[in-house]
C-alpha atoms as a PDB file:
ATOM      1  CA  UNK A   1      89.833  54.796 100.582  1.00  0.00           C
ATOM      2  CA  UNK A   2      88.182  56.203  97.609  1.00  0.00           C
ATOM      3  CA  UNK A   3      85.813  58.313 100.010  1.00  0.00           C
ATOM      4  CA  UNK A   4      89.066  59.740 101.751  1.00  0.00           C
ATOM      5  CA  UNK A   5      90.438  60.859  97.978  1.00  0.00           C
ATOM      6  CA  UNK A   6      87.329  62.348  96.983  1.00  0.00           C
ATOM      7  CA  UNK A   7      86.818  64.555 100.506  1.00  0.00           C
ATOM      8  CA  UNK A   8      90.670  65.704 100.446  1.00  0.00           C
ATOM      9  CA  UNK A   9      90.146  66.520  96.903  1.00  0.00           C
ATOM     10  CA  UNK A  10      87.308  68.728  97.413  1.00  0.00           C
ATOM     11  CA  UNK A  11      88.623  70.357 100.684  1.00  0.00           C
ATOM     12  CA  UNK A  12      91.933  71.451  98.346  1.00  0.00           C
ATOM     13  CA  UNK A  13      89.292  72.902  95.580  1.00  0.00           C
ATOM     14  CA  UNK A  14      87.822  74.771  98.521  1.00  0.00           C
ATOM     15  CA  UNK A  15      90.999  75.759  99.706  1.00  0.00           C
ATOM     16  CA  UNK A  16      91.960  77.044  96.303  1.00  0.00           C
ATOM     17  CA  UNK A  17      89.016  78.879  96.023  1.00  0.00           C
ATOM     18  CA  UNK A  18      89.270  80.939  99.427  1.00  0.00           C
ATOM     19  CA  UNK A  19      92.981  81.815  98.041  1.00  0.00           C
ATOM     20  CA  UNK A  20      91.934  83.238  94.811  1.00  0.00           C
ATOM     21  CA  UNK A  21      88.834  85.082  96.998  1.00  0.00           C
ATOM     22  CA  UNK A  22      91.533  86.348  99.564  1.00  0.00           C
ATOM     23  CA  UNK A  23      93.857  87.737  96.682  1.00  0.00           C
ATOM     24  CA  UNK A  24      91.285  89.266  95.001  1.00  0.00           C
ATOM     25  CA  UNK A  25      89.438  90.909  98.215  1.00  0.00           C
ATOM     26  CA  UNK A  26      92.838  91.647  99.231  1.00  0.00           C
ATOM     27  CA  UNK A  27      94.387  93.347  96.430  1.00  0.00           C
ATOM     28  CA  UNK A  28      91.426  95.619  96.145  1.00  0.00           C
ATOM     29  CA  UNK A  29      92.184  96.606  99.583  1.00  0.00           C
ATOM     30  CA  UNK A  30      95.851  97.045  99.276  1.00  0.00           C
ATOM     31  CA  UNK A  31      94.218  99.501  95.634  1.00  0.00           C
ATOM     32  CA  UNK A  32      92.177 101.362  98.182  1.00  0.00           C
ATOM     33  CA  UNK A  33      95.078 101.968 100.777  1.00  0.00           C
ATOM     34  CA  UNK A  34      97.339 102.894  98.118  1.00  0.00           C
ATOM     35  CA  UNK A  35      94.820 105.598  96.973  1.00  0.00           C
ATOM     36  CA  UNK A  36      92.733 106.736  99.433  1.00  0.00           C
ATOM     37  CA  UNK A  37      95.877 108.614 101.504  1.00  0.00           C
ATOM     38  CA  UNK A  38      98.190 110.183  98.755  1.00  0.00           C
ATOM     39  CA  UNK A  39     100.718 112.109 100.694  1.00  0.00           C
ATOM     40  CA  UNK A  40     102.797 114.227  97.893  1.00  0.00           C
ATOM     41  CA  UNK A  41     106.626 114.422  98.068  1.00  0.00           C
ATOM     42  CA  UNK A  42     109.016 116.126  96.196  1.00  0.00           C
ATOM     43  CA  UNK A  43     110.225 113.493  93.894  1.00  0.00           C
ATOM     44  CA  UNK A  44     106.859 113.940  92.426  1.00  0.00           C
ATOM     45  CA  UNK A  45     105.306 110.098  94.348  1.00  0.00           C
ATOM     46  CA  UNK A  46     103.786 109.876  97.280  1.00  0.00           C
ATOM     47  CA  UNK A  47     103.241 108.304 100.465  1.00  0.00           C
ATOM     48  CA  UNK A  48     100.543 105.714 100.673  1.00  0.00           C
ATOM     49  CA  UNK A  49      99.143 103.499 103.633  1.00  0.00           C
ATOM     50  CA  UNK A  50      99.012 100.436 100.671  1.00  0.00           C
ATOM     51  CA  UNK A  51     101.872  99.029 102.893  1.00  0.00           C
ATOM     52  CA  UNK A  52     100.022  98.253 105.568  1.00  0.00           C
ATOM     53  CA  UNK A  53      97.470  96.058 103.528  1.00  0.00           C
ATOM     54  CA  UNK A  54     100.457  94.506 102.252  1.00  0.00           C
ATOM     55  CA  UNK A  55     101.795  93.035 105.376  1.00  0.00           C
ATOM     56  CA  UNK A  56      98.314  92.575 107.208  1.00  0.00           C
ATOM     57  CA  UNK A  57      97.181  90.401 103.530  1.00  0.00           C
ATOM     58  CA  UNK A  58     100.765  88.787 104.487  1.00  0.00           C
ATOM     59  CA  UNK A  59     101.265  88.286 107.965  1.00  0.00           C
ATOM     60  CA  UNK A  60      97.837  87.307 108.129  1.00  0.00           C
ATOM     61  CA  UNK A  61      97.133  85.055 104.843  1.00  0.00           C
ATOM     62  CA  UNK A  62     100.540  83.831 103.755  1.00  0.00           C
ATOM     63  CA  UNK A  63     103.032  84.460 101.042  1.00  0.00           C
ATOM     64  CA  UNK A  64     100.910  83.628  97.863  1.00  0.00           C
ATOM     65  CA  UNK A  65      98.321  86.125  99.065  1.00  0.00           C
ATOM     66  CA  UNK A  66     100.660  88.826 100.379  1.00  0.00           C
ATOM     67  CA  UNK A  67     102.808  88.694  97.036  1.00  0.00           C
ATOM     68  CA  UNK A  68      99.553  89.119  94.575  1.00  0.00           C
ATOM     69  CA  UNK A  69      98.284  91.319  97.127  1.00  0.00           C
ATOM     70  CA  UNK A  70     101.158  93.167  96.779  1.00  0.00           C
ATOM     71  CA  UNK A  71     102.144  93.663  93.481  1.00  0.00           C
ATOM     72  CA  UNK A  72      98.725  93.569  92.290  1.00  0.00           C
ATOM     73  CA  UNK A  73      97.031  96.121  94.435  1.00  0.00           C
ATOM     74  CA  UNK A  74      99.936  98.632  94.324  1.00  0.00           C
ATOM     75  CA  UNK A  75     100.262  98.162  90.477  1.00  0.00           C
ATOM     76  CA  UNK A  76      96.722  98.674  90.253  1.00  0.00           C
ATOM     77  CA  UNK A  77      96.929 102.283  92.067  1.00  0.00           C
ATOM     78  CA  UNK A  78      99.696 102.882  90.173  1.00  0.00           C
ATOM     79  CA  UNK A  79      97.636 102.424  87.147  1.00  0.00           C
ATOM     80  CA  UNK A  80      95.256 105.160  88.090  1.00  0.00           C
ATOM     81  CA  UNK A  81      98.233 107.803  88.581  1.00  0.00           C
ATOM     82  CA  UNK A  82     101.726 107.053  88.000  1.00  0.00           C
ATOM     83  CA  UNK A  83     101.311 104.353  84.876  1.00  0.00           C
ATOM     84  CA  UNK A  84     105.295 104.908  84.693  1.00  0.00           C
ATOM     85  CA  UNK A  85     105.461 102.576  87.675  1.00  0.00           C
ATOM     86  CA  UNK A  86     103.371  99.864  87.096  1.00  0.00           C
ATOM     87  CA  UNK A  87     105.548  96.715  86.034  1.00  0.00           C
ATOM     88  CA  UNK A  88     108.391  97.977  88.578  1.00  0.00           C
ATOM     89  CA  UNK A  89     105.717  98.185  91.305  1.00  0.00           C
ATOM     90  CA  UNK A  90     103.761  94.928  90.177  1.00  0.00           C
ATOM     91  CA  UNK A  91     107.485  93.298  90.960  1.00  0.00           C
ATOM     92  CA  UNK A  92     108.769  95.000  93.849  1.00  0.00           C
ATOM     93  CA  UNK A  93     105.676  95.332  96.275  1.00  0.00           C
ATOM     94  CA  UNK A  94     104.659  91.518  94.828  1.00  0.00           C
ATOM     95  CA  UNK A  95     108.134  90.397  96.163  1.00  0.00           C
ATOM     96  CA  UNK A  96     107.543  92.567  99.396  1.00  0.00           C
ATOM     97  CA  UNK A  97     104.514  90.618 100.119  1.00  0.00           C
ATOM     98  CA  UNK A  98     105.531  87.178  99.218  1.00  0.00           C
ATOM     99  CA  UNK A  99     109.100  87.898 101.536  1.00  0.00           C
ATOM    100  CA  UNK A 100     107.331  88.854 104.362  1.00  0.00           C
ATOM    101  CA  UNK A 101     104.731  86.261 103.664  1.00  0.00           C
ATOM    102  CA  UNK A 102     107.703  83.747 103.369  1.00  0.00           C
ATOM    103  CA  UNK A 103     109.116  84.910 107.040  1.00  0.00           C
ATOM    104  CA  UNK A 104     106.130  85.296 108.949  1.00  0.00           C
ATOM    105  CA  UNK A 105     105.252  81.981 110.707  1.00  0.00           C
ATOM    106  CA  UNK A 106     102.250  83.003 112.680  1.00  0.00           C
ATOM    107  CA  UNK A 107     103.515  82.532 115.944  1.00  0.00           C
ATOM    108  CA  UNK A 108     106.004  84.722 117.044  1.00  0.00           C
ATOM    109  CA  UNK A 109     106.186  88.408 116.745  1.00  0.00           C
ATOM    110  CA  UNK A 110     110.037  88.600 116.254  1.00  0.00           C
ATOM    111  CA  UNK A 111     109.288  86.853 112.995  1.00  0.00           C
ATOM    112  CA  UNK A 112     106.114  89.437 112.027  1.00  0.00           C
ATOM    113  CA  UNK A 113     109.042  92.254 112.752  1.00  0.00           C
ATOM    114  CA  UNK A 114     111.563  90.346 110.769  1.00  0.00           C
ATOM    115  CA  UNK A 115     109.164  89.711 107.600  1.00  0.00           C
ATOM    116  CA  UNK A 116     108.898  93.719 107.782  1.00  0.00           C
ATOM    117  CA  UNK A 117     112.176  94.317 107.899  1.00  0.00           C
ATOM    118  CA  UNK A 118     113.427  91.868 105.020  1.00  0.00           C
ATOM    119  CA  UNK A 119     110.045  92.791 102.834  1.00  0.00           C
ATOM    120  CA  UNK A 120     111.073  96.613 103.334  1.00  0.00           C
ATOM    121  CA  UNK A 121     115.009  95.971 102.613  1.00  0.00           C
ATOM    122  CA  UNK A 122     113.474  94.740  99.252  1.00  0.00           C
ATOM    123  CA  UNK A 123     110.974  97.043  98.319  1.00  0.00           C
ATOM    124  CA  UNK A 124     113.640 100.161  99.346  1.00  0.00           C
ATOM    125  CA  UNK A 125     116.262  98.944  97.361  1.00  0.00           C
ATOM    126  CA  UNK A 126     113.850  98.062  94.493  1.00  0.00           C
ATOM    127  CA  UNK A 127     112.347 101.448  94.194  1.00  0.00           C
ATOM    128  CA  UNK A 128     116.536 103.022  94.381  1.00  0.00           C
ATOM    129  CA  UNK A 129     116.933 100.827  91.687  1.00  0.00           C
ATOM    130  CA  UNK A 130     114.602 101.701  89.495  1.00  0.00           C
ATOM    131  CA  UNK A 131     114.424 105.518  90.434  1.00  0.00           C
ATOM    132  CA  UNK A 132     118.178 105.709  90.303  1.00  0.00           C
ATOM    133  CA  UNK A 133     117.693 104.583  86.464  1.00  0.00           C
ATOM    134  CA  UNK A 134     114.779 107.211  85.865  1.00  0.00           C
ATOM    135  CA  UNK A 135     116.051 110.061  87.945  1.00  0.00           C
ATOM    136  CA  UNK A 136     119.944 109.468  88.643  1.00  0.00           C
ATOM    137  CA  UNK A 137     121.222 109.328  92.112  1.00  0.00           C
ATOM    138  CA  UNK A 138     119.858 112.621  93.909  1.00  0.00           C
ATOM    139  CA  UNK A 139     116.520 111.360  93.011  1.00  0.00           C
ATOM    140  CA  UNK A 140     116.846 107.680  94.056  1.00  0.00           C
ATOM    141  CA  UNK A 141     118.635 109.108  97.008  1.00  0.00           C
ATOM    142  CA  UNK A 142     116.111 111.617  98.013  1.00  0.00           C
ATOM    143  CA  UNK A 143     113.250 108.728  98.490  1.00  0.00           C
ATOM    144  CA  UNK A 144     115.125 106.767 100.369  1.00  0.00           C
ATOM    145  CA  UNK A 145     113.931 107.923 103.444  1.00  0.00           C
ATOM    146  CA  UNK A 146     110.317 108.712 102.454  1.00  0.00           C
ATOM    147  CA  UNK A 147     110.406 104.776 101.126  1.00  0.00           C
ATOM    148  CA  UNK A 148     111.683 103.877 104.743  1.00  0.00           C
ATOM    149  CA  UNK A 149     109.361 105.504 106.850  1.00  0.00           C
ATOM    150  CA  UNK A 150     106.108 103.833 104.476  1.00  0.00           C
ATOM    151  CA  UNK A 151     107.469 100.788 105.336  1.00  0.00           C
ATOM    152  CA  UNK A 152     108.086 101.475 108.898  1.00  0.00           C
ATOM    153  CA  UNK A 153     104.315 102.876 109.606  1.00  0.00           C
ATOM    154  CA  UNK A 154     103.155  99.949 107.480  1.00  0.00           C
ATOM    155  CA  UNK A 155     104.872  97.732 110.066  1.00  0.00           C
ATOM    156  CA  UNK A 156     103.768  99.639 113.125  1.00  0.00           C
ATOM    157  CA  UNK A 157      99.789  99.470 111.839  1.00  0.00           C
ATOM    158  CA  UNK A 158     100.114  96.373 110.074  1.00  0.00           C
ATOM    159  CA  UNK A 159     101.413  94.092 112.320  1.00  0.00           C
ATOM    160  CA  UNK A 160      98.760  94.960 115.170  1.00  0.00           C
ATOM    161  CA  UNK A 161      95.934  94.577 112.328  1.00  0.00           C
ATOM    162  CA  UNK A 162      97.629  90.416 111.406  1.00  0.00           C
ATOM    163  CA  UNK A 163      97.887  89.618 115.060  1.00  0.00           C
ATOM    164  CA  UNK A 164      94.398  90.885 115.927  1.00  0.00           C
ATOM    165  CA  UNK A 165      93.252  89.195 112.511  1.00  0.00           C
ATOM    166  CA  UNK A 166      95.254  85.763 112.961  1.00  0.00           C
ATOM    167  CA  UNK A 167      93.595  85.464 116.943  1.00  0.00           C
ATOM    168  CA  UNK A 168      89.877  86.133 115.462  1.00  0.00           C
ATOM    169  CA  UNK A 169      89.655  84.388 112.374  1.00  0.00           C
ATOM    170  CA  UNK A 170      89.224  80.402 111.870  1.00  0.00           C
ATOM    171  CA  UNK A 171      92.268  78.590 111.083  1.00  0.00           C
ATOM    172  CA  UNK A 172      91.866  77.487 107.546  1.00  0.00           C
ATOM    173  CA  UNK A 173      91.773  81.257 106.957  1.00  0.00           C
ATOM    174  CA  UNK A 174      95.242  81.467 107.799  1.00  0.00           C
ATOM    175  CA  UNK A 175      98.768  79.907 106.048  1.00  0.00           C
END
């Protein structure tokens, strides 16, 4: 018995350990894909492919991963240009990622669709929150759309990316 203890003890420390690796290499990823395309628009933000890191660290890696991925990451580009939006962004693209995390169940691709779906509801209706307090309604209203189609091309490249990911990688990798 005490040999069964010890080895399930160890294989959660290992477990814990590829988690913490996984948000970190993750979140620097979901940094670098909020950066590297910057797409201006006329509220002054911009479009980023960060979403797409978002739900492959998700889809792929689970809800714990997704969410720090998520708020982390994006908060982290934020950082480097548009301080303003940190804490709102740590929250809303950390919920986006644990909610589609939370959906996703590995197995079917309605559920990879839904997860984008719900995880985009949120992070739309975050951002209109928040920009509707900064900028008043015909700013929160005007990146609405922009806000929608981020999400959708996150969705279309992203889910691809966890599927592909999810059939090549060993199973411990994945939640």
């Amino acid at each position: 018995m005490g040999l069964f203890f010890r080895v399930n003890k160890l294989v959660k420390k290992q477990k814990a350990a590829l988690q913490i690796s996984l948000m970190a290499i993750m979140s620097a990823l979901v940094t670098v894909g909020t950066i590297i395309v910057r797409i201006p628009n006329m509220m002054g933000g911009y479009f980023n492919v960060g979403d797409v890191m978002i739900f492959v660290s998700a889809l792929t890696f689970g809800p714990y991963v997704g969410g720090v991925a998520g708020g982390l990451g994006s908060a982290l580009a934020d950082f480097i240009g548009y301080p303003l939006f940190v804490l709102p962004t740590l929250v809303i693209k950390g919920l986006e990622g644990l909610i589609a995390g939370l959906i996703s169940n590995n197995k079917k691709l309605i559920r990879d669709v839904l997860a984008v779906i719900f995880a985009g509801v949120e992070m739309v209706t975050g951002y209109f929150i928040v920009e509707l307090y900064l900028f008043g309604i015909g700013g929160a209203i005007a990146e609405v759309i922009p806000n929608i189609a981020q999400i959708a091309v996150g969705g279309v490249i992203g889910i691809p990316i966890a599927l592909i990911l999810r059939k090549r990688l060993p199973e411990f990798f994945q939640h």
